[in-house]
N, C-alpha and C. Protein backbone atom coordinates (compact mmCIF):
# COMPACT_ATOMS: atom_id res chain seq x y z
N UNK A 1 29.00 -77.72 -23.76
CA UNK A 1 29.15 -76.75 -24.83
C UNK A 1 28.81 -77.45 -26.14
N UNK A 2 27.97 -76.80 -27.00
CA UNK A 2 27.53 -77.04 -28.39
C UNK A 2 29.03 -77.24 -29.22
N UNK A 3 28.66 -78.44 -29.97
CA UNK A 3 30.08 -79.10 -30.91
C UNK A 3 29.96 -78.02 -32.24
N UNK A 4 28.62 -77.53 -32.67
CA UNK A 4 28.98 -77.02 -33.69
C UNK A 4 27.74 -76.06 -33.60
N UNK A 5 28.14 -74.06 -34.00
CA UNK A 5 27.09 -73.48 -33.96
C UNK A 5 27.58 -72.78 -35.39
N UNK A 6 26.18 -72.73 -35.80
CA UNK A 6 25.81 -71.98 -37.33
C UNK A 6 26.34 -70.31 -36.55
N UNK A 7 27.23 -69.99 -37.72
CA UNK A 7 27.13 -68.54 -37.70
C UNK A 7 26.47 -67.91 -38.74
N UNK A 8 25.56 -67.12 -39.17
CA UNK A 8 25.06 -66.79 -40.29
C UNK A 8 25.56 -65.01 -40.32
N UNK A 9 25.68 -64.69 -41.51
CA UNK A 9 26.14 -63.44 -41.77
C UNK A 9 25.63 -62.40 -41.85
N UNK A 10 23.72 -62.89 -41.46
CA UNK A 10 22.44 -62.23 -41.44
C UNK A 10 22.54 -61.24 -40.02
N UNK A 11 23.34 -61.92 -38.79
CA UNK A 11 23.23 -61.36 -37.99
C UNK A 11 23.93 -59.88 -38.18
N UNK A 12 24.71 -59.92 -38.87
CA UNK A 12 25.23 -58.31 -38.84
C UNK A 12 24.04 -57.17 -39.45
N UNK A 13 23.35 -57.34 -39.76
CA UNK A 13 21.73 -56.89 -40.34
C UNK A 13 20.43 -56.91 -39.22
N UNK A 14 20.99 -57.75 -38.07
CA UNK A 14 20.09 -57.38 -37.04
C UNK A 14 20.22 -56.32 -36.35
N UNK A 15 19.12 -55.70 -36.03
CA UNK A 15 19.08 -53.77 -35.83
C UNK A 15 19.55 -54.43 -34.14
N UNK A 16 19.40 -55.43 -33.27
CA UNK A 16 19.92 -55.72 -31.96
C UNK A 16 21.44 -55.44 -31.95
N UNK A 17 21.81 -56.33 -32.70
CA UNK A 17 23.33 -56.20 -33.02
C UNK A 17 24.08 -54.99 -33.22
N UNK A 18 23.33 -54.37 -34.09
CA UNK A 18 23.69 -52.92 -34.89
C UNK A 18 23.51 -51.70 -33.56
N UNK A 19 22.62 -52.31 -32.81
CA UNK A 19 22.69 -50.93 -31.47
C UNK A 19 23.74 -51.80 -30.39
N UNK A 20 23.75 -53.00 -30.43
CA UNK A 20 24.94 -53.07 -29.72
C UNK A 20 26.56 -52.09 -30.18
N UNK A 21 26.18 -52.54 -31.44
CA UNK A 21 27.86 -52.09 -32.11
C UNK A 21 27.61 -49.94 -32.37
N UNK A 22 26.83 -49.68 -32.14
CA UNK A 22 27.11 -48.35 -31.91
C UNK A 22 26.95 -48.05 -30.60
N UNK A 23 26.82 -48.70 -29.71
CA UNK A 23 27.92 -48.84 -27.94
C UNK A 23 29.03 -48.69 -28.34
N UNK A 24 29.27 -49.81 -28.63
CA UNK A 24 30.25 -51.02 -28.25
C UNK A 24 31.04 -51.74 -29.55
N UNK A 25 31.55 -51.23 -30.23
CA UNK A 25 32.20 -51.93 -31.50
C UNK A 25 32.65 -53.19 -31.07
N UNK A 26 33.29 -53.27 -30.30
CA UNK A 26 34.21 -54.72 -29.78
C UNK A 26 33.24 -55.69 -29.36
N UNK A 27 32.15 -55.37 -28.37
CA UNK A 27 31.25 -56.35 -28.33
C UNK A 27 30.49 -56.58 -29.12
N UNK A 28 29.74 -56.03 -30.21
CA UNK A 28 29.49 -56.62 -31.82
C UNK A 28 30.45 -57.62 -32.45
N UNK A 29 31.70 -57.04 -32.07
CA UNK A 29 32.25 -58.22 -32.88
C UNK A 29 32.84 -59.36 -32.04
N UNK A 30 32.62 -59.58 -30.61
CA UNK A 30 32.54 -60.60 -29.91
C UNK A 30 31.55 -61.27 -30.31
N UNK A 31 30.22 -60.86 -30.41
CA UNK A 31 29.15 -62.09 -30.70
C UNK A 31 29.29 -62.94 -31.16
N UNK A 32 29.89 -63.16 -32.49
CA UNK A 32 29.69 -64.46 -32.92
C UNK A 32 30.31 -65.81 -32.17
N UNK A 33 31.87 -65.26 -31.54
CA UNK A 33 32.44 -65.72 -30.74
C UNK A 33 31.98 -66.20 -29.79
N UNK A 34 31.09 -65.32 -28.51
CA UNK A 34 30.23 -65.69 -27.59
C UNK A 34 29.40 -66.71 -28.16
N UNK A 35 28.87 -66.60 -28.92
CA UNK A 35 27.99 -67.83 -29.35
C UNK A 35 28.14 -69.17 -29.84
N UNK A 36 29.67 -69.17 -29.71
CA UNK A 36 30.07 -70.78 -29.57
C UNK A 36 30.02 -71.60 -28.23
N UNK A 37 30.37 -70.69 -27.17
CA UNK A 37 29.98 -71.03 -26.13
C UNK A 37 28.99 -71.47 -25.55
N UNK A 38 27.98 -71.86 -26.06
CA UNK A 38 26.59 -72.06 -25.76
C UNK A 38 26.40 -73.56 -26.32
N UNK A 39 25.45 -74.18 -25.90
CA UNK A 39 24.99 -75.34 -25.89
C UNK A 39 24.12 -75.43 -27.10
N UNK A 40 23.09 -76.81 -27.38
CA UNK A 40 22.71 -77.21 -28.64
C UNK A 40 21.54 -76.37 -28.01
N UNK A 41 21.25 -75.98 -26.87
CA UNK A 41 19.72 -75.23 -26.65
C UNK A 41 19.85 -73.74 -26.24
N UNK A 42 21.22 -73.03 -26.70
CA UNK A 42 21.16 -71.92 -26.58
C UNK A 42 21.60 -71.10 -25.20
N UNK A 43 22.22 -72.28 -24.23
CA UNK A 43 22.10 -71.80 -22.98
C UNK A 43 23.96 -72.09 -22.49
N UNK A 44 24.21 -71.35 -21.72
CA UNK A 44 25.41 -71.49 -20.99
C UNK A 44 25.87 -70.32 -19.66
N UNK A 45 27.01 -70.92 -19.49
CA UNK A 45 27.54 -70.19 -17.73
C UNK A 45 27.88 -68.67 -18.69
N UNK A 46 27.02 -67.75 -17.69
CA UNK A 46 27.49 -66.38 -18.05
C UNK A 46 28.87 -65.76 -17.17
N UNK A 47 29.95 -66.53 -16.81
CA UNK A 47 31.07 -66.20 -16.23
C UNK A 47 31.83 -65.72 -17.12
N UNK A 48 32.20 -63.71 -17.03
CA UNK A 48 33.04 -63.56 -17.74
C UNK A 48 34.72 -63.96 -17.71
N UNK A 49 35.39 -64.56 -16.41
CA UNK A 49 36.24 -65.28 -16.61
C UNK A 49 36.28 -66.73 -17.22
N UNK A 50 35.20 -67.50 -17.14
CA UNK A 50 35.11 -68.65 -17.93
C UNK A 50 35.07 -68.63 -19.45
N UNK A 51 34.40 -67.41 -19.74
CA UNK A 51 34.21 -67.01 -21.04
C UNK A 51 35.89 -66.50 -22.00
N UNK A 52 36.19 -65.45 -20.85
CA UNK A 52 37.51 -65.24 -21.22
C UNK A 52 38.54 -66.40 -21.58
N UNK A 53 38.83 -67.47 -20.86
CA UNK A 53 39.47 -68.68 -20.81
C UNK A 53 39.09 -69.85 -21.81
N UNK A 54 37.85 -69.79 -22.08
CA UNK A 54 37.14 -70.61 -23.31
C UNK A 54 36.96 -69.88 -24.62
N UNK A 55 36.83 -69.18 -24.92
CA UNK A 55 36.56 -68.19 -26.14
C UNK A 55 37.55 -67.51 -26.10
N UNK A 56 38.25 -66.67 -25.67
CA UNK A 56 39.41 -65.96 -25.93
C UNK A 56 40.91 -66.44 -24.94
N UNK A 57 41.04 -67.20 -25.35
CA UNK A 57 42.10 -67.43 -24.63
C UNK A 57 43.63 -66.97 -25.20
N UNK A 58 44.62 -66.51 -24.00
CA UNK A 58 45.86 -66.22 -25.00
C UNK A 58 45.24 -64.45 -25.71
N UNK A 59 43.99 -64.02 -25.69
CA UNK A 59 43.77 -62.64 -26.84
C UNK A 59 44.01 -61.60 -26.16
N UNK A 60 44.84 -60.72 -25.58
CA UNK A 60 44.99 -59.67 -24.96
C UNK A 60 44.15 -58.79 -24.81
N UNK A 61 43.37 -58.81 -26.24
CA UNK A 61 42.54 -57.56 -26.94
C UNK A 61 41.57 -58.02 -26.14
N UNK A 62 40.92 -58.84 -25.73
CA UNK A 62 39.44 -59.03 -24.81
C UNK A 62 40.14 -58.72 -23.67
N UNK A 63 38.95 -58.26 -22.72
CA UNK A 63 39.61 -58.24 -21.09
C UNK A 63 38.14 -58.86 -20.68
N UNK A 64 38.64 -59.58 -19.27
CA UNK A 64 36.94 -60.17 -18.97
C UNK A 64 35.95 -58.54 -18.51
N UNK A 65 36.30 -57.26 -18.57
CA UNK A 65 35.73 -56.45 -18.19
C UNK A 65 35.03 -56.26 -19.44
N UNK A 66 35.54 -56.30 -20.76
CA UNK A 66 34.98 -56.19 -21.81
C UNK A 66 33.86 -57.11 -22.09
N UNK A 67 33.82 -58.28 -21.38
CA UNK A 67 32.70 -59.55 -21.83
C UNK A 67 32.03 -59.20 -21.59
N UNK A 68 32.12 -59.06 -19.91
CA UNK A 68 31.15 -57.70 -18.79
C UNK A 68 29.96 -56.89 -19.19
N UNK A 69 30.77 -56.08 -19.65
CA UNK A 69 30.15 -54.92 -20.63
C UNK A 69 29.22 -55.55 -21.81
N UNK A 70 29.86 -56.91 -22.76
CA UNK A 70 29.18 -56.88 -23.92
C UNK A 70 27.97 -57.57 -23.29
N UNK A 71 27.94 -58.39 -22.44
CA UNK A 71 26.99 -59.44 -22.04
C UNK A 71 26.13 -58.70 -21.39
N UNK A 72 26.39 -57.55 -21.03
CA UNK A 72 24.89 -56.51 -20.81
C UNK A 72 24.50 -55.99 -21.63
N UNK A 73 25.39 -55.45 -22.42
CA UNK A 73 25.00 -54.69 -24.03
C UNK A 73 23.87 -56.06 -24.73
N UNK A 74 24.11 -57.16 -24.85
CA UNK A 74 23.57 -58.02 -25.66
C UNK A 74 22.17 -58.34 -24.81
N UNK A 75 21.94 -58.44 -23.27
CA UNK A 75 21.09 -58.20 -23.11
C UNK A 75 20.24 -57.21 -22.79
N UNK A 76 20.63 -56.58 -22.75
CA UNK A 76 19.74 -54.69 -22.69
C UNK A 76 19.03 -55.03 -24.18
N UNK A 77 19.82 -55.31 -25.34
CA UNK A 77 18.95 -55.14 -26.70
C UNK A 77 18.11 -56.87 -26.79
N UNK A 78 18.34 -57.34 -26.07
CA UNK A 78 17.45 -58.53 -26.59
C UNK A 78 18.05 -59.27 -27.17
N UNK A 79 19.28 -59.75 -27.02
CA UNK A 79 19.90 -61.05 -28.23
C UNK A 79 19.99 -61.98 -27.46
N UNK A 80 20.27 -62.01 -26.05
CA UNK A 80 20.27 -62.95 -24.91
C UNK A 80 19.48 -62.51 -23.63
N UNK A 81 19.32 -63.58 -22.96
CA UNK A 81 18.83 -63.50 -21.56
C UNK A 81 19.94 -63.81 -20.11
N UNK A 82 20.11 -62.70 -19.74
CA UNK A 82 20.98 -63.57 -18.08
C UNK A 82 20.00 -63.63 -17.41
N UNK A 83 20.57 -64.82 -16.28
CA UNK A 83 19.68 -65.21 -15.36
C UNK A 83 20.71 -65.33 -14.48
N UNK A 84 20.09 -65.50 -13.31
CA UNK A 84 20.88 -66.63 -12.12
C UNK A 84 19.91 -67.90 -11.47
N UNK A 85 20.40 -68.85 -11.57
CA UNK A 85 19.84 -69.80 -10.66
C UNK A 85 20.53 -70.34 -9.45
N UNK A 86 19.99 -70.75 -8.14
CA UNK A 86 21.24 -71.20 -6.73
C UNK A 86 22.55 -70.19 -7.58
N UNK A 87 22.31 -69.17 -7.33
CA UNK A 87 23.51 -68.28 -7.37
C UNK A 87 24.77 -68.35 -8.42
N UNK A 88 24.09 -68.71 -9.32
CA UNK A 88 25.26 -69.16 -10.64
C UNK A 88 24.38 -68.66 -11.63
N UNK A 89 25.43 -67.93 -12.64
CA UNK A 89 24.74 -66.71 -13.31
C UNK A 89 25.33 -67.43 -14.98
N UNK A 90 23.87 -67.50 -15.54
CA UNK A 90 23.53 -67.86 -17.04
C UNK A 90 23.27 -67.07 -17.93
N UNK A 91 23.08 -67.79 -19.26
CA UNK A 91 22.60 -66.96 -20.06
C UNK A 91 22.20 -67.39 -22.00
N UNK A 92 20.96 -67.32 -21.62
CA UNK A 92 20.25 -67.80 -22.48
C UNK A 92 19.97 -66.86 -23.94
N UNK A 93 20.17 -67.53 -25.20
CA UNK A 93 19.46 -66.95 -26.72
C UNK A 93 17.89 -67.26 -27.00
N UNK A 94 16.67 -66.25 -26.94
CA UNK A 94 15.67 -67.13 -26.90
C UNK A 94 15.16 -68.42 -28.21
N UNK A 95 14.79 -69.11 -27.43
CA UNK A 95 14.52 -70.71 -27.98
C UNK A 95 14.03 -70.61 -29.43
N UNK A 96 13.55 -70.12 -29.89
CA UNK A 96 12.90 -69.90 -31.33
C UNK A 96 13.86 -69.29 -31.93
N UNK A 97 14.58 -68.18 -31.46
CA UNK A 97 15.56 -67.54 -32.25
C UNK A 97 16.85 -68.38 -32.63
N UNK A 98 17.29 -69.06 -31.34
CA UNK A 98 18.66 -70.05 -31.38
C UNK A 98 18.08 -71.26 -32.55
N UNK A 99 16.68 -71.45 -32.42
CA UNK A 99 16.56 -72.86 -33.44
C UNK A 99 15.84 -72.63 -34.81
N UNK A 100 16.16 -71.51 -34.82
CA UNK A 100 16.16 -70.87 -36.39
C UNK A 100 17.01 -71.10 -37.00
N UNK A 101 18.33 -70.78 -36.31
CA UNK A 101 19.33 -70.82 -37.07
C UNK A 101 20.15 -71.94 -37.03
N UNK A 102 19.90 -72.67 -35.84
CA UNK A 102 20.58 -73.72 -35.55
C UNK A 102 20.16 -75.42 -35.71
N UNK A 103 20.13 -75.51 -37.44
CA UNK A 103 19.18 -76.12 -38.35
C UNK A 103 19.79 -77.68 -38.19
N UNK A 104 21.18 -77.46 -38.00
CA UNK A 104 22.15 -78.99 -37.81
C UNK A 104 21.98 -79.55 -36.50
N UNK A 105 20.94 -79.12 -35.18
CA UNK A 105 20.48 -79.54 -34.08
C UNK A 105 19.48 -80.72 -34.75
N UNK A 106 19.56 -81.86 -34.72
CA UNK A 106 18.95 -83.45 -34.95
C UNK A 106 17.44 -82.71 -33.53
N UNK A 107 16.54 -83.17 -33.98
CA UNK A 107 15.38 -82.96 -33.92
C UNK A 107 15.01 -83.84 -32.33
N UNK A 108 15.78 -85.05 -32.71
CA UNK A 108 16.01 -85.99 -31.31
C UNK A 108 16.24 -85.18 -29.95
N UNK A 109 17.11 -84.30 -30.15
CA UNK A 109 18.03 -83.25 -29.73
C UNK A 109 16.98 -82.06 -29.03
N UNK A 110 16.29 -81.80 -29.78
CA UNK A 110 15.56 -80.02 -29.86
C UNK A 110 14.72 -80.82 -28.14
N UNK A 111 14.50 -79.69 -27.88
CA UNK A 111 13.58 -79.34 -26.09
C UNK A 111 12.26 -79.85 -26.50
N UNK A 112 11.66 -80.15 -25.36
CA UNK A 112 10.29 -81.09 -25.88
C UNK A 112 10.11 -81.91 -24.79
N UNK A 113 9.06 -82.71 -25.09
CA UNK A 113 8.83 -83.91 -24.13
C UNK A 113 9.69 -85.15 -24.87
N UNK A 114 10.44 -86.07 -23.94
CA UNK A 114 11.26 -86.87 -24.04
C UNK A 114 12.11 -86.96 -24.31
N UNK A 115 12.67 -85.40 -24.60
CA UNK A 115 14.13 -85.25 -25.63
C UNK A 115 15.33 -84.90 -24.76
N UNK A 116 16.65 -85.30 -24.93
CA UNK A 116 17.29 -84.50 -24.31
C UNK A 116 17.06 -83.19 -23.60
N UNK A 117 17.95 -83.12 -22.88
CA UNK A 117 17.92 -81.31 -21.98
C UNK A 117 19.37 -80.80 -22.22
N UNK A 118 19.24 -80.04 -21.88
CA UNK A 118 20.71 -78.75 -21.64
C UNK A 118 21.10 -79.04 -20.37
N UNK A 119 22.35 -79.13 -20.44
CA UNK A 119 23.43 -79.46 -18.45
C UNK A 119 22.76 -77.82 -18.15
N UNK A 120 22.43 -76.78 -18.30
CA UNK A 120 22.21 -75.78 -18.07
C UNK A 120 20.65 -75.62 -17.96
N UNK A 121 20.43 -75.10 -16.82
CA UNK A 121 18.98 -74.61 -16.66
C UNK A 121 17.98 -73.34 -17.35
N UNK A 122 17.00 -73.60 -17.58
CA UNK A 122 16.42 -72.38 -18.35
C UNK A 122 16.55 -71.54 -17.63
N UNK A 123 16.21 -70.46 -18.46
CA UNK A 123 15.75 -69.18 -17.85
C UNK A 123 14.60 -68.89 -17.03
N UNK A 124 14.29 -68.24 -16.01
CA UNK A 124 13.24 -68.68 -14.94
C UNK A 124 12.19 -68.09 -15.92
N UNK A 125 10.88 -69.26 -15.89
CA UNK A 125 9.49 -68.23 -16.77
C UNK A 125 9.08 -67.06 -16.24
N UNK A 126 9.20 -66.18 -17.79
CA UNK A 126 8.81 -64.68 -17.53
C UNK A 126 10.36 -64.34 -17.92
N UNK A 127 11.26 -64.76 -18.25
CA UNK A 127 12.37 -64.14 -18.37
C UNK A 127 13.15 -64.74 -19.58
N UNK A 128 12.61 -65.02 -20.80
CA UNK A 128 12.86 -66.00 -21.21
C UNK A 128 13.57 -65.40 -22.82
N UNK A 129 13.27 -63.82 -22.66
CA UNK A 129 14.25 -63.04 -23.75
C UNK A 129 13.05 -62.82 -24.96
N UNK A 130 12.11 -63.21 -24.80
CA UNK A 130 11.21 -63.55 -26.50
C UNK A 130 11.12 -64.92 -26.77
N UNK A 131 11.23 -65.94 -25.89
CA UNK A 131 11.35 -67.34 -26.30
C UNK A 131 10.04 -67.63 -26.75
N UNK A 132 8.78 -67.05 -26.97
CA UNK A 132 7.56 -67.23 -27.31
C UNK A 132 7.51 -66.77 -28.96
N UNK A 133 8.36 -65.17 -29.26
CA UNK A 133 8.15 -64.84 -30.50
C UNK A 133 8.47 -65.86 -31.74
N UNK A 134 8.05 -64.99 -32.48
CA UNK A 134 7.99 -65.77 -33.66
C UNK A 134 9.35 -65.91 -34.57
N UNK A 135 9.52 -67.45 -35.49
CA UNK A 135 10.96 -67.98 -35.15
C UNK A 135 11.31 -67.12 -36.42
N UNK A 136 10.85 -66.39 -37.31
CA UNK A 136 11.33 -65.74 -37.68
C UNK A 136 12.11 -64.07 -37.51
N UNK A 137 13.34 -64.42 -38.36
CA UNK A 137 14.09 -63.68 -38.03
C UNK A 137 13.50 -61.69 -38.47
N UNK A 138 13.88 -60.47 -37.41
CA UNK A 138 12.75 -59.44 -37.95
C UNK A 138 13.46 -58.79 -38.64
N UNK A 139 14.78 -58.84 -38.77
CA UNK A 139 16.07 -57.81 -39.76
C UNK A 139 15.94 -58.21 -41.35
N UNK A 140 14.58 -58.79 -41.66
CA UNK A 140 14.60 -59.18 -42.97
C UNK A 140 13.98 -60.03 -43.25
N UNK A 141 13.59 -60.92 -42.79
CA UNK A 141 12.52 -62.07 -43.18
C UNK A 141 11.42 -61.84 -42.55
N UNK A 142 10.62 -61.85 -43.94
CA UNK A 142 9.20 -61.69 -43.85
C UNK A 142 8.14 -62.54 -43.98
N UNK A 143 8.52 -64.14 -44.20
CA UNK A 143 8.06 -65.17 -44.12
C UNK A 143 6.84 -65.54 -43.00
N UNK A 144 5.90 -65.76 -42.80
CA UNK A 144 5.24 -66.03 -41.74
C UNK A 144 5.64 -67.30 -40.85
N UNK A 145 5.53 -67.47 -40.03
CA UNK A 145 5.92 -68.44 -38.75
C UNK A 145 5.20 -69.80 -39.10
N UNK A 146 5.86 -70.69 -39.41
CA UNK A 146 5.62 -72.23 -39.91
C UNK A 146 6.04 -71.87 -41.13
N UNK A 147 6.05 -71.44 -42.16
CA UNK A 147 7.04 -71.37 -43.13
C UNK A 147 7.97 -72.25 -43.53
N UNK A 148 8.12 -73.15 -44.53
CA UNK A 148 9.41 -73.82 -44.49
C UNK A 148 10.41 -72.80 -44.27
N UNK A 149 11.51 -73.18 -43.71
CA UNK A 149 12.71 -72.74 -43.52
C UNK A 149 13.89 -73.16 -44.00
N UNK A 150 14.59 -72.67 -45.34
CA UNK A 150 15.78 -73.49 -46.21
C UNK A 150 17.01 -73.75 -44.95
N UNK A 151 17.18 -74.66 -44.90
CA UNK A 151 18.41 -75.02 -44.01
C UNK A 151 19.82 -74.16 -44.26
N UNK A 152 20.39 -73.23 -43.13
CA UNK A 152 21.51 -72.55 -43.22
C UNK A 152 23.04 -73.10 -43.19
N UNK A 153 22.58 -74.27 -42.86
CA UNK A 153 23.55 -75.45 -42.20
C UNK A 153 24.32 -75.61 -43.80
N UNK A 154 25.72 -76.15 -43.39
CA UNK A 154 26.60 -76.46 -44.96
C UNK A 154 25.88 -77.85 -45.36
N UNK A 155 26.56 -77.83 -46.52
CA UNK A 155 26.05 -79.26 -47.63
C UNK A 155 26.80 -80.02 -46.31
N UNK A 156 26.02 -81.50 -46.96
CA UNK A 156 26.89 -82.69 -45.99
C UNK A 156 27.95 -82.79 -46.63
N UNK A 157 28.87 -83.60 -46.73
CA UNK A 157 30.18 -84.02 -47.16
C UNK A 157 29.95 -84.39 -48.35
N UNK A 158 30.85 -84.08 -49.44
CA UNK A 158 30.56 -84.44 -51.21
C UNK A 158 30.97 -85.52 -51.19
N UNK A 159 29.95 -86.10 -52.03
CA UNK A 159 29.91 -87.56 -52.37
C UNK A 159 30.80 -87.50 -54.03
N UNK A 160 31.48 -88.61 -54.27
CA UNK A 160 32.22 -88.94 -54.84
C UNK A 160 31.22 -89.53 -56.72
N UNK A 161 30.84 -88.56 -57.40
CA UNK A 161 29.92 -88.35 -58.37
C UNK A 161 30.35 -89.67 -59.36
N UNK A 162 31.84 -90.30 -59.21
CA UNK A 162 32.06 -91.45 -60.04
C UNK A 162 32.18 -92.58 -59.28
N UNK A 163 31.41 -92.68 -58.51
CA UNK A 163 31.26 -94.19 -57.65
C UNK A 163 29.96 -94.85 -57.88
C-alpha cells in the first residue's frame, strides 16, 4: 500500500465522479478514501472485505456491500479498472491519470524499464481503463500533454528563514 496519496479537490469536478455520485452519493464520497488503498502505481486487491477492514474500519456507515456497489460504479464510469489475475480480483487507476496527480512518486519509483514494480499485477493489456490517454486531466485542464505540470504535492517542510 502507497505511504502517501495526493488527494486533490479537482476530483469533485470530474464529470466520472459526478455520475458516480448521482448513483450513488456514498460511493462518491468513498473515493477519496478508496484511493489510499492503492499503491505508488495505482494498483491494489479489489477485496471488498479487505477494503472494508483497511479503509473503514470500526465505520458502521460502510458495509462491504456498499464497496461492492461503489467499485462497480467507479468502474462502469472509468475512474478505475478491475481485473482478475490466478483468480484474485484487482484494481487498477489508469497509469497516466494516477501519475498526474501523484507528483510526490520519486521518478526512481514511476513504471519503466529498471524501476521498481507494484507487489500487484497490471491490468491484463486491452484492459487497462485509458492507461494510454492523455495525462491530462478532462474536467478542466486544457493544457496539452507534455505540458509542464505545477506539482500538487505540499511544500516540503519549512525551513527555518533565520538560520
Amino acid at each position: 500500500m502507497g505511504r502517501k496519496v495526493f488527494i486533490t479537490s479537482d476530483m469533485s469536478s470530474d464529470e466520472r465522479l459526478i455520475d458516480v455520485a448521482a448513483q450513488d452519493p456514498l460511493a462518491a464520497l468513498m473515493w477519496p478514501w478508496i484511493l489510499t488503498a492503492l499503491d505508488d502505481w495505482g494498483r491494489g486487491e479489489a477485496s471488498p472485505k479487505r477494503l472494508k477492514a483497511r479503509v473503514f474500519p470500526m465505520n458502521p456507515g460502510v458495509t462491504v456491500d456498499d464497496i461492492e456497489r461503489a467499485l462497480q460504479l467507479y468502474a462502469d464510469a472509468g475512474l478505475l479498472t478491475l481485473y482478475e489475475v490466478r483468480g484474485k480480483r484487482y484494481m487498477a487507476v489508469p497509469e497516466q491519470r494516477w501519475l498526474r496527480w501523484q507528483t510526490h512518486i520519486r521518478k526512481v519509483r514511476r513504471p519503466g524499464k529498471d524501476k521498481m514494480e507494484s507487489d500487484f499485477p497490471a491490468p491484463p493489456s486491452g484492459e487497462d481503463g485509458g492507461a494510454h490517454e492523455s495525462p491530462r486531466d478532462p474536467a478542466g485542464d486544457t493544457g496539452a500533454p507534455g505540458d509542464p505540470v505545477p506539482s500538487p504535492s505540499p511544500s516540503p517542510s519549512p525551513t527555518d528563514i533565520n538560520a
